[in-house]
C-alpha atoms as a PDB file:
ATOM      1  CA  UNK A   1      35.668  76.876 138.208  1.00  0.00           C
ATOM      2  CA  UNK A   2      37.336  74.459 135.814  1.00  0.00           C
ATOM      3  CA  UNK A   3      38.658  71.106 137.295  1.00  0.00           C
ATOM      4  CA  UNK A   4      42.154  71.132 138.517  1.00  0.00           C
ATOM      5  CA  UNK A   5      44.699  68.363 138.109  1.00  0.00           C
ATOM      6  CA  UNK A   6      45.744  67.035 141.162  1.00  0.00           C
ATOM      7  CA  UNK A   7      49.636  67.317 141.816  1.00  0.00           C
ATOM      8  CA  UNK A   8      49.510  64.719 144.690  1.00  0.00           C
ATOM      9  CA  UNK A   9      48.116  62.642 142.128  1.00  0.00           C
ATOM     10  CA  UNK A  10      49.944  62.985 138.512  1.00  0.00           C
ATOM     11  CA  UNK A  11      51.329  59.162 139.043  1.00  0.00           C
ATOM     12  CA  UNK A  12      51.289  57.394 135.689  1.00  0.00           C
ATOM     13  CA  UNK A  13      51.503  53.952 134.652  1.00  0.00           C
ATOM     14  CA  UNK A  14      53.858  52.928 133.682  1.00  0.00           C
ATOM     15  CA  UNK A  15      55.435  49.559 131.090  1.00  0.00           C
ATOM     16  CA  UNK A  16      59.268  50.199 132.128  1.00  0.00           C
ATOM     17  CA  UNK A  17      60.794  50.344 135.520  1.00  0.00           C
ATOM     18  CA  UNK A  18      64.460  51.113 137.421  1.00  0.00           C
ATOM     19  CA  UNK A  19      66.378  48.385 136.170  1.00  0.00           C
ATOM     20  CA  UNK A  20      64.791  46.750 133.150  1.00  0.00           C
ATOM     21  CA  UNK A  21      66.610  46.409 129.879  1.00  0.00           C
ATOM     22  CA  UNK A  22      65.068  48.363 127.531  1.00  0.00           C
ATOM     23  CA  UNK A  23      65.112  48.585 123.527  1.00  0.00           C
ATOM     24  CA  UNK A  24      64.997  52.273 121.927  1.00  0.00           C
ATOM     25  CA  UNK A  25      62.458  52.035 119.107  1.00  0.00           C
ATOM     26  CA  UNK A  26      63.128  55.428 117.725  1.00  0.00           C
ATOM     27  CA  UNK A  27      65.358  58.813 117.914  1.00  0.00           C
ATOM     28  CA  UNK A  28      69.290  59.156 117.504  1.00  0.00           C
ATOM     29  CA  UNK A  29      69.915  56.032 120.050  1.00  0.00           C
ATOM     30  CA  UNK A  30      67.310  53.664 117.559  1.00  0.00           C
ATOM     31  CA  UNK A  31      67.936  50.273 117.639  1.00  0.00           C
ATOM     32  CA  UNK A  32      70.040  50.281 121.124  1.00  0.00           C
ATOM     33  CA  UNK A  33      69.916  48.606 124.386  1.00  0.00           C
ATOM     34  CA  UNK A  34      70.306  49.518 128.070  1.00  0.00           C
ATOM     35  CA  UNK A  35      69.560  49.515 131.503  1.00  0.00           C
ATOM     36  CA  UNK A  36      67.151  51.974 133.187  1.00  0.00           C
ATOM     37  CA  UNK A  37      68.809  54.129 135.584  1.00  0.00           C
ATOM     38  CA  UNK A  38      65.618  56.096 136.674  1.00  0.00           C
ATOM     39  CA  UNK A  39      61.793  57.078 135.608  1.00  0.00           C
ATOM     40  CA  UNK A  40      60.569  60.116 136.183  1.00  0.00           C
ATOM     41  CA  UNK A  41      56.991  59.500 136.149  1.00  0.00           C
ATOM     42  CA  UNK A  42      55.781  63.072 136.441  1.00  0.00           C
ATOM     43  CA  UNK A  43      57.234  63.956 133.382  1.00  0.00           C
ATOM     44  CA  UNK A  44      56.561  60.670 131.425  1.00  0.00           C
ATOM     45  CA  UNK A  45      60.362  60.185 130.681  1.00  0.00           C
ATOM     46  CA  UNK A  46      63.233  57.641 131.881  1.00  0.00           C
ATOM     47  CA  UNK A  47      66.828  57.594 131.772  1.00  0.00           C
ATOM     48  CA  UNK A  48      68.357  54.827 129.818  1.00  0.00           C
ATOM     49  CA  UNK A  49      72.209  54.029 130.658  1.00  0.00           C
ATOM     50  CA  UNK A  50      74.799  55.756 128.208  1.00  0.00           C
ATOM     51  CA  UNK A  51      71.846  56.575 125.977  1.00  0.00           C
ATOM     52  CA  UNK A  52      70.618  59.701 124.474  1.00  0.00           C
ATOM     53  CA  UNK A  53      73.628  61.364 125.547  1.00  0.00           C
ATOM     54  CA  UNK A  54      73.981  65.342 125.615  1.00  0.00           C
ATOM     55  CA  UNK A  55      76.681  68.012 126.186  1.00  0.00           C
ATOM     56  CA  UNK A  56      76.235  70.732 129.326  1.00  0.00           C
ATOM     57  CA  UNK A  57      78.244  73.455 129.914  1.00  0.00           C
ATOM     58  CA  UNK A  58      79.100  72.963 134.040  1.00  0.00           C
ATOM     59  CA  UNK A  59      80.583  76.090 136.001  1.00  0.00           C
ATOM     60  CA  UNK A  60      82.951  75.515 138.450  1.00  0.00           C
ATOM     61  CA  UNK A  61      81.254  73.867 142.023  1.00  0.00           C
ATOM     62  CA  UNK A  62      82.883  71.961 144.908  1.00  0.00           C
ATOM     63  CA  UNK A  63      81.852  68.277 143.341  1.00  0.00           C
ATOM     64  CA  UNK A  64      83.273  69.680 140.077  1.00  0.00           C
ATOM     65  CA  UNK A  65      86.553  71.794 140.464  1.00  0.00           C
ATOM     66  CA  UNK A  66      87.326  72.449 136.737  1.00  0.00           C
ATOM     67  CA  UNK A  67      83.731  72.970 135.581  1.00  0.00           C
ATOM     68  CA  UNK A  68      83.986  72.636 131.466  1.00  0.00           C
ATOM     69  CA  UNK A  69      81.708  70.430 129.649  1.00  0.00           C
ATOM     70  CA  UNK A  70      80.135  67.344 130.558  1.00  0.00           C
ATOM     71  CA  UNK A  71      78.199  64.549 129.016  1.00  0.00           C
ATOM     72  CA  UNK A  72      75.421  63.132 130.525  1.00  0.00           C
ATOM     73  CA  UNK A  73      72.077  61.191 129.929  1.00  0.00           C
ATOM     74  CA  UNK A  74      68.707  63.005 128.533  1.00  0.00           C
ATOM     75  CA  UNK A  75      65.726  61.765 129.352  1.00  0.00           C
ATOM     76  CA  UNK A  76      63.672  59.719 126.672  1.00  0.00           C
ATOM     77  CA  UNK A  77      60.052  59.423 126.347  1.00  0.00           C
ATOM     78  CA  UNK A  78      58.718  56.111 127.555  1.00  0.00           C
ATOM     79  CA  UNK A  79      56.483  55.836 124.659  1.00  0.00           C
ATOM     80  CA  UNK A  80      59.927  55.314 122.698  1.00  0.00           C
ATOM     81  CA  UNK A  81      60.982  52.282 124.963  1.00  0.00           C
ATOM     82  CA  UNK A  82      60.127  48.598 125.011  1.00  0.00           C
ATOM     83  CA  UNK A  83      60.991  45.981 126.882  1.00  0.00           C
ATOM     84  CA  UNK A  84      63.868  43.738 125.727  1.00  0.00           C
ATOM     85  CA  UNK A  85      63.169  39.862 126.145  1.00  0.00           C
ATOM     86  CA  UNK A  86      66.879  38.412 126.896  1.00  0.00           C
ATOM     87  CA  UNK A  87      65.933  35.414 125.946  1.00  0.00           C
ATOM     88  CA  UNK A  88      64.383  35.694 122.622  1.00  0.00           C
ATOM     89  CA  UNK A  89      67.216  39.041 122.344  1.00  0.00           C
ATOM     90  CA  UNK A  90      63.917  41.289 120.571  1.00  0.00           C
ATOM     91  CA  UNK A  91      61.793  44.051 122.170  1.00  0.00           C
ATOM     92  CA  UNK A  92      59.159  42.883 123.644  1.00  0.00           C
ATOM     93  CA  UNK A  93      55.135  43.840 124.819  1.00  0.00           C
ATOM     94  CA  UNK A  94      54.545  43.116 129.021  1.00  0.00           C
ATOM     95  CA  UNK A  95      51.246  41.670 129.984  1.00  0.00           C
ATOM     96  CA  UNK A  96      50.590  41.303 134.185  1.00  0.00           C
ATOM     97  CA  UNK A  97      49.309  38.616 135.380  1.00  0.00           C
ATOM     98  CA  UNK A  98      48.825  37.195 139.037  1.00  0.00           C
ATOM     99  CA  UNK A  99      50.041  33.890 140.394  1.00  0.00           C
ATOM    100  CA  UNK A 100      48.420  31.262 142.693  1.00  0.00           C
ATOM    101  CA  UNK A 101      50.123  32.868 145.575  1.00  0.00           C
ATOM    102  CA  UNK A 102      48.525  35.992 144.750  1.00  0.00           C
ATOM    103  CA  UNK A 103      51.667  38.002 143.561  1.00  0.00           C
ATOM    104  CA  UNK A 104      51.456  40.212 141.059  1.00  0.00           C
ATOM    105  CA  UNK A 105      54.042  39.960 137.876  1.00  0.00           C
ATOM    106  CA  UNK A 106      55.094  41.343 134.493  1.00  0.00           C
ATOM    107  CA  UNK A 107      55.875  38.888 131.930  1.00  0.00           C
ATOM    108  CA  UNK A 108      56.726  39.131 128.219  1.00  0.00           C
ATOM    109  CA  UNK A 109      54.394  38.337 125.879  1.00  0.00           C
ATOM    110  CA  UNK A 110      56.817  37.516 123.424  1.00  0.00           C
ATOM    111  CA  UNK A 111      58.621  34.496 125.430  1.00  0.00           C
ATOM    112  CA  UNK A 112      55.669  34.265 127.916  1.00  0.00           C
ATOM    113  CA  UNK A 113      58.521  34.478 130.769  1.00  0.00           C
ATOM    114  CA  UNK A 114      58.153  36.978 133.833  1.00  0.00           C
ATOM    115  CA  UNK A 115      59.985  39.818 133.938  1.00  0.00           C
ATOM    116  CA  UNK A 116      62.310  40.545 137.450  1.00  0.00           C
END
């Protein structure tokens, strides 16, 4: 038998996280800013706030009475997001490093400050 990926186990690292401000570096939203709303790390995507938007056709429901069509956020690859520094206001590379208290942080290696 061949080996098998594990499904338990598909976890990826990842560079951005729920709530960073993130820098598209290519596609129809190049150029832009926003704020990460969610990462789906399975699929190796995140969705960026009023970014990449896209049309759907919605039938009718209970949360929707009128159905019609409705924008909403794609998904981007993560490989076409960087971190934006605020203070320098450029995309940025992360680096980890720990402190003397033995937490463990991101920080840009741009500025050299730590990312919250």
């Amino acid at each position: 038998m061949g080996t098998q990926i594990n499904n338990i186990d598909n976890r990826t690292k990842m560079h951005v996280k729920k709530g960073d401000t993130v820098y598209i570096v290519s596609g129809k939203d190049k150029g832009k800013t926003g704020k990460v709303l969610k990462v789906l790390r399975a699929r190796n995507r995140a969705l960026v706030e009023n970014l990449n938007m896209v049309k759907r056709h919605q039938r009718p429901s209970q949360t929707n009475p009128t159905g019609g069509i409705v924008e909403k956020e794609a998904s981007i690859h993560i490989s076409n997001l960087m971190i934006y520094d605020q203070t320098e206001k450029k995309p940025t590379r992360i680096g980890h490093k720990t402190l003397s208290t033995g937490e463990k942080v991101r920080f840009s290696k741009r500025s050299g400050e730590e990312i919250k």
